[in-house]
PDB file of N, CA and C in Angstrom:
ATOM      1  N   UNK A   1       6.221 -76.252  38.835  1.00  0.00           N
ATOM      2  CA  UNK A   1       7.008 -77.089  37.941  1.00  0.00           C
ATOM      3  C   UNK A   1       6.235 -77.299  36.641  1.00  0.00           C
ATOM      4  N   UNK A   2       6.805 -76.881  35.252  1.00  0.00           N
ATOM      5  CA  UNK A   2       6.032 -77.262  34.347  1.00  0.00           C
ATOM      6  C   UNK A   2       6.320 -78.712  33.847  1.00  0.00           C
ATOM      7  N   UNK A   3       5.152 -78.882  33.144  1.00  0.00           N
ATOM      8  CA  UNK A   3       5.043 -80.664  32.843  1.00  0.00           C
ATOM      9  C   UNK A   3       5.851 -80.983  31.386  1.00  0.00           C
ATOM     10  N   UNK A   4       6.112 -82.091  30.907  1.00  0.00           N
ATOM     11  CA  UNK A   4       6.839 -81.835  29.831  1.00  0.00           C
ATOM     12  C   UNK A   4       6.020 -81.549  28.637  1.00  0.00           C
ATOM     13  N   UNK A   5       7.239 -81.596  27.580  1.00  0.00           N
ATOM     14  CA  UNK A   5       6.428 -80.759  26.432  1.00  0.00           C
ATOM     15  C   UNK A   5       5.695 -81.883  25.214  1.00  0.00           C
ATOM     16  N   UNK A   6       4.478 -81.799  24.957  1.00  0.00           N
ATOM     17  CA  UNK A   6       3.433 -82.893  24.369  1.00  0.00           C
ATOM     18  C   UNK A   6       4.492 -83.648  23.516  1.00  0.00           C
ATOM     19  N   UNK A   7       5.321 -83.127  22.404  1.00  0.00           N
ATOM     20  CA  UNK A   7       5.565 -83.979  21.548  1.00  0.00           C
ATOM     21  C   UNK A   7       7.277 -84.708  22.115  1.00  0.00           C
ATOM     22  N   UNK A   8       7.205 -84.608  23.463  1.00  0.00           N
ATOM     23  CA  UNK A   8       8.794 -84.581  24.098  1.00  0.00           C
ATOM     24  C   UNK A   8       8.849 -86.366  24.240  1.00  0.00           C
ATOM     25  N   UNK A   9       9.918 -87.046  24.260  1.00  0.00           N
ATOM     26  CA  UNK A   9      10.214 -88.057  24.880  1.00  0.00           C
ATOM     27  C   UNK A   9      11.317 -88.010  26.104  1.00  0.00           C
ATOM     28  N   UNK A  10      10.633 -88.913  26.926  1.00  0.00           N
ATOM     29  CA  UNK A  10      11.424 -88.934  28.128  1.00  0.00           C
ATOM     30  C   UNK A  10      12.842 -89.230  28.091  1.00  0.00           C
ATOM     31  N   UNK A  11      13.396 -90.007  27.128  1.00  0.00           N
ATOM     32  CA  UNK A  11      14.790 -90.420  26.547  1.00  0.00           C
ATOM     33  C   UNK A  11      15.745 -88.747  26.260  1.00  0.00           C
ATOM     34  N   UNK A  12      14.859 -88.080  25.427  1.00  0.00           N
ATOM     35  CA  UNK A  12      15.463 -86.735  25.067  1.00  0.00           C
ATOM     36  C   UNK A  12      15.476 -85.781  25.536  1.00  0.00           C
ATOM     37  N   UNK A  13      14.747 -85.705  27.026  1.00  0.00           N
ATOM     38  CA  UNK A  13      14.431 -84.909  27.785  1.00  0.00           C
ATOM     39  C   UNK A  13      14.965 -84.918  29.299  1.00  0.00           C
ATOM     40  N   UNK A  14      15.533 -83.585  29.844  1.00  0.00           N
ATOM     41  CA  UNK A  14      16.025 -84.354  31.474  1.00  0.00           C
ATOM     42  C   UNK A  14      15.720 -83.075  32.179  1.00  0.00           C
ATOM     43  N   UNK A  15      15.504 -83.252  33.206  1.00  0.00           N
ATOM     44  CA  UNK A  15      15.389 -81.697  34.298  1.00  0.00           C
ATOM     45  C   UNK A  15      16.966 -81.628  35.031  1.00  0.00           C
ATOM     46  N   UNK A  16      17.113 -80.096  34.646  1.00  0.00           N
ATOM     47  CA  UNK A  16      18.373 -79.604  35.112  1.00  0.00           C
ATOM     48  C   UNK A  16      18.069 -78.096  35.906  1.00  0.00           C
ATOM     49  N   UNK A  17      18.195 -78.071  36.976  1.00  0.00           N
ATOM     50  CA  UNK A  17      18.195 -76.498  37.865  1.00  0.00           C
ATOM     51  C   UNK A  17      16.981 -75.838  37.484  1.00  0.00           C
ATOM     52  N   UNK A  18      15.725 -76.990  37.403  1.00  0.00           N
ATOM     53  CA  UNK A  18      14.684 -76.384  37.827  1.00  0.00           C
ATOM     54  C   UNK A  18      13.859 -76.034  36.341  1.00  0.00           C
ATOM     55  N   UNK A  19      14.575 -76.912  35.359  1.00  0.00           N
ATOM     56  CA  UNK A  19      14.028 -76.294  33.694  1.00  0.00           C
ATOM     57  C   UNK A  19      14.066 -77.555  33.017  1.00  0.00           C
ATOM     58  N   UNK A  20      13.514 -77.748  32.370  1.00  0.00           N
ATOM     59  CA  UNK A  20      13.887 -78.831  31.066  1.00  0.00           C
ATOM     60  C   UNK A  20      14.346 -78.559  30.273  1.00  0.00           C
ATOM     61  N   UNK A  21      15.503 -79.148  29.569  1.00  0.00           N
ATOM     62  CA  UNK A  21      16.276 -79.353  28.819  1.00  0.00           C
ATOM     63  C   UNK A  21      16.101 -80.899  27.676  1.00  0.00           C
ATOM     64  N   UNK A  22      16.057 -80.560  26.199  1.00  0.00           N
ATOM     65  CA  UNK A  22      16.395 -81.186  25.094  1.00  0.00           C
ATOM     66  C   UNK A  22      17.674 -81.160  24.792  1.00  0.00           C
ATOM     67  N   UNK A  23      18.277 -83.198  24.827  1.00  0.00           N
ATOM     68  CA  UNK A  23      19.383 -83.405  24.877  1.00  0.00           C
ATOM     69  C   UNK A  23      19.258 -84.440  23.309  1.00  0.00           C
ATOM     70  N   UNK A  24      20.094 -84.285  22.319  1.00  0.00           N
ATOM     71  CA  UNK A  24      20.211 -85.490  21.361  1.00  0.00           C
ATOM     72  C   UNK A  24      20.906 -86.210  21.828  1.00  0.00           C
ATOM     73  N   UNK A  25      20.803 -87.544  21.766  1.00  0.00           N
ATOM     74  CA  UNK A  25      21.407 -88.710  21.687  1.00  0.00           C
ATOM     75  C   UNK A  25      21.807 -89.043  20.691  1.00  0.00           C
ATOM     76  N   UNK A  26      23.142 -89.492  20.305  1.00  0.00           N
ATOM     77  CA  UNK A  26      23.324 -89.774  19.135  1.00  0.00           C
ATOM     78  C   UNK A  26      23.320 -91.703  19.263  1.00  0.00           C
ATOM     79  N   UNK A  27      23.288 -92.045  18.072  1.00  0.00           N
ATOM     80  CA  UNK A  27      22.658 -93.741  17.789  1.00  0.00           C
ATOM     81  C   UNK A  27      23.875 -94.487  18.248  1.00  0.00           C
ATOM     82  N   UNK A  28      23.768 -95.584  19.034  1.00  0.00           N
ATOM     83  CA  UNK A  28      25.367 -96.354  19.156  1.00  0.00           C
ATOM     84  C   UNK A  28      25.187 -97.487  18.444  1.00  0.00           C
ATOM     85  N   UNK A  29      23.485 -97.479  18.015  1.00  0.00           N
ATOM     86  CA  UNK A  29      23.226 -99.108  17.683  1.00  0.00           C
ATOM     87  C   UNK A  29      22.101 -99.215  16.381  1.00  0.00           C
ATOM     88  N   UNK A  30      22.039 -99.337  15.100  1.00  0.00           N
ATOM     89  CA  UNK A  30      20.713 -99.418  14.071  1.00  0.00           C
ATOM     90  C   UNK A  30      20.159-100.439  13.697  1.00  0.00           C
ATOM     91  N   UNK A  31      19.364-100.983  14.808  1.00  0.00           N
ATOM     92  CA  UNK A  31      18.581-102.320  14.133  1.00  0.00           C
ATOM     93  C   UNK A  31      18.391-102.741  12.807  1.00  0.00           C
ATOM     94  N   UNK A  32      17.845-101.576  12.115  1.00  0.00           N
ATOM     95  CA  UNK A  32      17.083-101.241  10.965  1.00  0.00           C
ATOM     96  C   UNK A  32      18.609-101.900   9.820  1.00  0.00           C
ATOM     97  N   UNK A  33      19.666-101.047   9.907  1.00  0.00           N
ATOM     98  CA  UNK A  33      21.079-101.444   9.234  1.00  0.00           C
ATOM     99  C   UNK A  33      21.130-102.417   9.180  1.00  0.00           C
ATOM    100  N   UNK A  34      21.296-103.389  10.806  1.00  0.00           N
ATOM    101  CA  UNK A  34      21.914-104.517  11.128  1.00  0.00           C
ATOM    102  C   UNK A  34      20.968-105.241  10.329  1.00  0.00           C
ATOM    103  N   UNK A  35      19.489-105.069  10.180  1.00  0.00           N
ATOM    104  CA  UNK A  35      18.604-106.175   9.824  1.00  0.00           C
ATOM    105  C   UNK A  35      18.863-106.222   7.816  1.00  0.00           C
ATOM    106  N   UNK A  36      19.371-105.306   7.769  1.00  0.00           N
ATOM    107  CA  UNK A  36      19.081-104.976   6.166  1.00  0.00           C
ATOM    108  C   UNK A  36      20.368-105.708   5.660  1.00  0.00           C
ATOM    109  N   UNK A  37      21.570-105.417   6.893  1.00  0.00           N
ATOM    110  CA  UNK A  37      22.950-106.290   6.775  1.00  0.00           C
ATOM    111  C   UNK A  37      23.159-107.867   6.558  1.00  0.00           C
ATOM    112  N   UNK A  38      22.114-108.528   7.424  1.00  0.00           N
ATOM    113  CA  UNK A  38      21.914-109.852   7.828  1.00  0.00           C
ATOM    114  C   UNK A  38      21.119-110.405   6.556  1.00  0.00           C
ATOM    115  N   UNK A  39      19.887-109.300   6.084  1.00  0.00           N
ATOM    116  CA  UNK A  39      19.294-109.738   5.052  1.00  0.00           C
ATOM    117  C   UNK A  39      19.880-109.904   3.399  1.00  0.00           C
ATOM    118  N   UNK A  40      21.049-109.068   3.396  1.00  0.00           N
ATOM    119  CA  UNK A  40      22.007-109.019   2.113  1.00  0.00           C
ATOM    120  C   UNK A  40      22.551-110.015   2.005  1.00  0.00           C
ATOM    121  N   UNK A  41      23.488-110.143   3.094  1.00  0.00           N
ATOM    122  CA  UNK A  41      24.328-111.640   3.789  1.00  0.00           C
ATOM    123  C   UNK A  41      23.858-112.605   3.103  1.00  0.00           C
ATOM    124  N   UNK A  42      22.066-113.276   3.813  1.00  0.00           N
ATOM    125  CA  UNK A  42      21.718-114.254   3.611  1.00  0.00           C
ATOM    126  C   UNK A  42      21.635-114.651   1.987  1.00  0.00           C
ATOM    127  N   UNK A  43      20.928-113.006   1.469  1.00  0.00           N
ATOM    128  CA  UNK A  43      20.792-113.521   0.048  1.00  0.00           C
ATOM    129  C   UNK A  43      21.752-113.929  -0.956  1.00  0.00           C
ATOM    130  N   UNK A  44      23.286-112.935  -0.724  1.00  0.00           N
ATOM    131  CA  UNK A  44      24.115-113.538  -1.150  1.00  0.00           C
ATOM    132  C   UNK A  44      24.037-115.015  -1.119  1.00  0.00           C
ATOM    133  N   UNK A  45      24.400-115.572   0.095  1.00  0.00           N
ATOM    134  CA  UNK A  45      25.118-116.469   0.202  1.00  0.00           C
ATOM    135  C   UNK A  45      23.663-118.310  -0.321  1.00  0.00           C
ATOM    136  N   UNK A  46      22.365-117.201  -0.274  1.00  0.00           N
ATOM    137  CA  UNK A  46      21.539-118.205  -1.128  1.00  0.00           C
ATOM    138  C   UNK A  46      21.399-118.028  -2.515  1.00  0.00           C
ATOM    139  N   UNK A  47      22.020-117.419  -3.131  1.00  0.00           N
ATOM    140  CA  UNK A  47      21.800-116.569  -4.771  1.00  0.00           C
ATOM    141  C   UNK A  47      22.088-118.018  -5.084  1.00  0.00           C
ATOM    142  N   UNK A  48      21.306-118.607  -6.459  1.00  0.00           N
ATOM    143  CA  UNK A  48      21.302-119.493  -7.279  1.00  0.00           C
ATOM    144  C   UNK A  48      20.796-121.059  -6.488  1.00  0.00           C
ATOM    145  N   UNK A  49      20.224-120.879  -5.071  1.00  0.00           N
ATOM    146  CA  UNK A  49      19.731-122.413  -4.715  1.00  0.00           C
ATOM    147  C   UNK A  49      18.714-122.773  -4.917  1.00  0.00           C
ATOM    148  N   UNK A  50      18.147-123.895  -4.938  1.00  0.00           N
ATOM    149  CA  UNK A  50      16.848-124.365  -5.024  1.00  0.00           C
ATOM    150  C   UNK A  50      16.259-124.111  -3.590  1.00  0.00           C
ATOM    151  N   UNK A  51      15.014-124.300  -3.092  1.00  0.00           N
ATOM    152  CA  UNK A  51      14.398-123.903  -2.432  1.00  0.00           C
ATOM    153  C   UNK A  51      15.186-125.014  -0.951  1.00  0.00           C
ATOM    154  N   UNK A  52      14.560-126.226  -1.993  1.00  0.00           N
ATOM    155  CA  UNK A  52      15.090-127.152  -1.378  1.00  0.00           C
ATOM    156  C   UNK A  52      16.556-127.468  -0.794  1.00  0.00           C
ATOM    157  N   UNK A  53      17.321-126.693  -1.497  1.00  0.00           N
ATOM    158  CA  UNK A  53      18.871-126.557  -1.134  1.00  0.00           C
ATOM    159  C   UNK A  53      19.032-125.403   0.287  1.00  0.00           C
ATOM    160  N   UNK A  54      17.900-124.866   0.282  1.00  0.00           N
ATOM    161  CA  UNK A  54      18.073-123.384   0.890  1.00  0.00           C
ATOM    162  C   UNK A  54      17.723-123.775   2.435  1.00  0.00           C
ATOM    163  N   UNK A  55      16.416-124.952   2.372  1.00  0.00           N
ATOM    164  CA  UNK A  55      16.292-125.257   3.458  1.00  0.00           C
ATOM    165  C   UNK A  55      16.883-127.146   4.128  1.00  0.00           C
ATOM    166  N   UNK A  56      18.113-127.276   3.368  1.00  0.00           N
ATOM    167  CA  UNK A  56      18.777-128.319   3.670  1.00  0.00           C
ATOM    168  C   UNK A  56      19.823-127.384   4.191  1.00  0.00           C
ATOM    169  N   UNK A  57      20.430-126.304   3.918  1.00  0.00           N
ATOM    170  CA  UNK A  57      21.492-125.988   4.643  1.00  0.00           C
ATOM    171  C   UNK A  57      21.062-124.987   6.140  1.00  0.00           C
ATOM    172  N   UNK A  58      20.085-124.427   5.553  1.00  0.00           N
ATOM    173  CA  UNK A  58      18.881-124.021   7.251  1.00  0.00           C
ATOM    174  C   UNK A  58      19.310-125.200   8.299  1.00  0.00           C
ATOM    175  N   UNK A  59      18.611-126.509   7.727  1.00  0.00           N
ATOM    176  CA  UNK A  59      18.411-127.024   8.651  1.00  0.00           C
ATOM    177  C   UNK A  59      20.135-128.051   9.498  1.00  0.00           C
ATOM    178  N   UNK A  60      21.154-127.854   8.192  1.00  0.00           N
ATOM    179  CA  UNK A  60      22.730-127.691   8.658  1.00  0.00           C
ATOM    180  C   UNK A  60      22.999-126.980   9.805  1.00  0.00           C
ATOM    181  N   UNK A  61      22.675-126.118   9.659  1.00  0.00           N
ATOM    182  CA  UNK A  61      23.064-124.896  10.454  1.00  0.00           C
ATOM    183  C   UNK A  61      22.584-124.987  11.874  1.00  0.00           C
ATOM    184  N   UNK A  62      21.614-125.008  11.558  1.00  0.00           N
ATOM    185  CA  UNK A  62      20.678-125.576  12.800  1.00  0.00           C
ATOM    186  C   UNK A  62      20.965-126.615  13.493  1.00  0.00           C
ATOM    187  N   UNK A  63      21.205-127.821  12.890  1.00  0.00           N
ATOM    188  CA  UNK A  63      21.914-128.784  13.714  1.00  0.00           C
ATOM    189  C   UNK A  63      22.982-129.007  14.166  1.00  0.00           C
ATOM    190  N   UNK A  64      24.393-128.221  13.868  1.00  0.00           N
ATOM    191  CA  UNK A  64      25.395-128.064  14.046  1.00  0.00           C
ATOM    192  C   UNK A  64      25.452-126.713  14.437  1.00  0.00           C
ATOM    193  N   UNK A  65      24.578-126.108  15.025  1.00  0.00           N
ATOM    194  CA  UNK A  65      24.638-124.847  16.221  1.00  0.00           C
ATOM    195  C   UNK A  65      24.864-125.173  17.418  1.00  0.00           C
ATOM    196  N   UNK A  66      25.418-124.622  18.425  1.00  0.00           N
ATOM    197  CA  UNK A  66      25.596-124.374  20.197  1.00  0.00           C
ATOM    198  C   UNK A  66      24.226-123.638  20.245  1.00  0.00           C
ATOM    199  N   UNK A  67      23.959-122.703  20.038  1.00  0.00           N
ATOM    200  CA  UNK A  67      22.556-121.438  20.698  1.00  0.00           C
ATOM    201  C   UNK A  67      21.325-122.670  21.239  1.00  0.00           C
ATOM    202  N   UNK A  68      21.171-122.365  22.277  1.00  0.00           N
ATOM    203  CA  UNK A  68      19.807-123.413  22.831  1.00  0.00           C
ATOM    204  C   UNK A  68      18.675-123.433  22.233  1.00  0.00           C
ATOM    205  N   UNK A  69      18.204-121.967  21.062  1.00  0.00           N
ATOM    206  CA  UNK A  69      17.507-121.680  20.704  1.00  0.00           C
ATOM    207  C   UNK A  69      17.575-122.610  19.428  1.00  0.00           C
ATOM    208  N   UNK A  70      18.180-123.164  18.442  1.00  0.00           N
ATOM    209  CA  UNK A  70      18.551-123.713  17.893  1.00  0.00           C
ATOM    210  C   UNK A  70      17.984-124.891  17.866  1.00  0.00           C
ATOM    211  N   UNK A  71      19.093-125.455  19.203  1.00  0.00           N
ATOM    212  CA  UNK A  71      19.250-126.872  19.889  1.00  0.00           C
ATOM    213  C   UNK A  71      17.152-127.534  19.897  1.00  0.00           C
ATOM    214  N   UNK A  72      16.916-126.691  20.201  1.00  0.00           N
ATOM    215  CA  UNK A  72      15.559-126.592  20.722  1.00  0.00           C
ATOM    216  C   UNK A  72      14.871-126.890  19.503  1.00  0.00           C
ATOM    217  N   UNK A  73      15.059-125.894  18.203  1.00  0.00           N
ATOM    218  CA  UNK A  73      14.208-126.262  16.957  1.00  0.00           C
ATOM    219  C   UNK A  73      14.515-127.497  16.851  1.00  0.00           C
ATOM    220  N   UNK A  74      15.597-127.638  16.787  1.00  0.00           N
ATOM    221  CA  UNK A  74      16.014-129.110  16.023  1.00  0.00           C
ATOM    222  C   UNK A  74      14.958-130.162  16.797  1.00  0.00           C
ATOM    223  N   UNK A  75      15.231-130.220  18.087  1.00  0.00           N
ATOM    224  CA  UNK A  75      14.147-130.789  18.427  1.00  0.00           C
ATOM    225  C   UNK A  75      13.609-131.168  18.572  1.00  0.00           C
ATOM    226  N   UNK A  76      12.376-129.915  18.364  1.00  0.00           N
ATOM    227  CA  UNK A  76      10.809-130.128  17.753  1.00  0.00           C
ATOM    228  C   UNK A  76      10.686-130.515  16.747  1.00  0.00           C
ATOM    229  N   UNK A  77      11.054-130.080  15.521  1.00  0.00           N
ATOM    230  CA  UNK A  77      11.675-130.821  14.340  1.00  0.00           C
ATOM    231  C   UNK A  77      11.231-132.262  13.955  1.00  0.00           C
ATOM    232  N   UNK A  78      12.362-133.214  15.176  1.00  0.00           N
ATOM    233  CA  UNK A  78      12.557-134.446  15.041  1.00  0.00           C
ATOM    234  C   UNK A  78      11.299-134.905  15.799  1.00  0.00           C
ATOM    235  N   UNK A  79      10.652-134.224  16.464  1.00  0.00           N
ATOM    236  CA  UNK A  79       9.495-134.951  16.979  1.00  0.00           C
ATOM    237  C   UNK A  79       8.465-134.921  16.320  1.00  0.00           C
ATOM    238  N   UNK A  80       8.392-133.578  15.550  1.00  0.00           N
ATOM    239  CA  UNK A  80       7.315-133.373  14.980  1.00  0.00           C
ATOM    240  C   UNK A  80       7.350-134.600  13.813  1.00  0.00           C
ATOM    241  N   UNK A  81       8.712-134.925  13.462  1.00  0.00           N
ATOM    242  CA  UNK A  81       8.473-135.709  12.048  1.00  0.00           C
ATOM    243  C   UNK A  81       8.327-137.332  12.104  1.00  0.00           C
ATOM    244  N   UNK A  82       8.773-137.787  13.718  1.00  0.00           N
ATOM    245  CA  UNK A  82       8.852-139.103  14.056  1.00  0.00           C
ATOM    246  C   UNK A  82       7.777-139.357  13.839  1.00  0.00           C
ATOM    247  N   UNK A  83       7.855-141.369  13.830  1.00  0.00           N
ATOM    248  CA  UNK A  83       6.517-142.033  13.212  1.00  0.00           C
ATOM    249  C   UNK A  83       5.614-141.955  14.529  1.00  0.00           C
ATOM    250  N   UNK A  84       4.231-142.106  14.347  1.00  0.00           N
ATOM    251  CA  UNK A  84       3.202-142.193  15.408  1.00  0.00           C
ATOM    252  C   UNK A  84       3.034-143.245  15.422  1.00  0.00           C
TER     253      UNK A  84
END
């Protein structure tokens, strides 16, 4: 049985009747897009705020989210800022 080939990935590669075979996959999903998508989004929709405006509606968002992940900043947040 030969071993696979050095520059091969296991994703692109499959054994069929005793041979290896190079299969493309084509993409169903582009992080890289989605992240560049999300990053346009945001800037739009911050074009012309103050810094301070930028992170008053952050922290909108954040508090008037469902995601636990969220729920959770908020938080820490409020603890971090309560009096000692």
């Amino acid at each position: 049985m030969r071993s696979l080939p050095l520059r091969a990935t296991l994703s692109s590669i499959w054994f069929d009747e005793g041979r290896w075979c190079n299969v493309k996959r084509e993409k169903t999903f582009d992080c890289v897009q989605m992240k560049n998508a999300i990053q346009a989004r945001h800037l739009q929709e911050r074009r012309g705020l103050t810094d301070a405006e930028v992170r008053r509606r952050i922290a909108e968002r954040l508090a008037s989210s469902d995601d636990p992940v969220a729920q959770k900043w908020c938080a820490l947040g409020q603890r971090q800022n309560a009096p000692a």
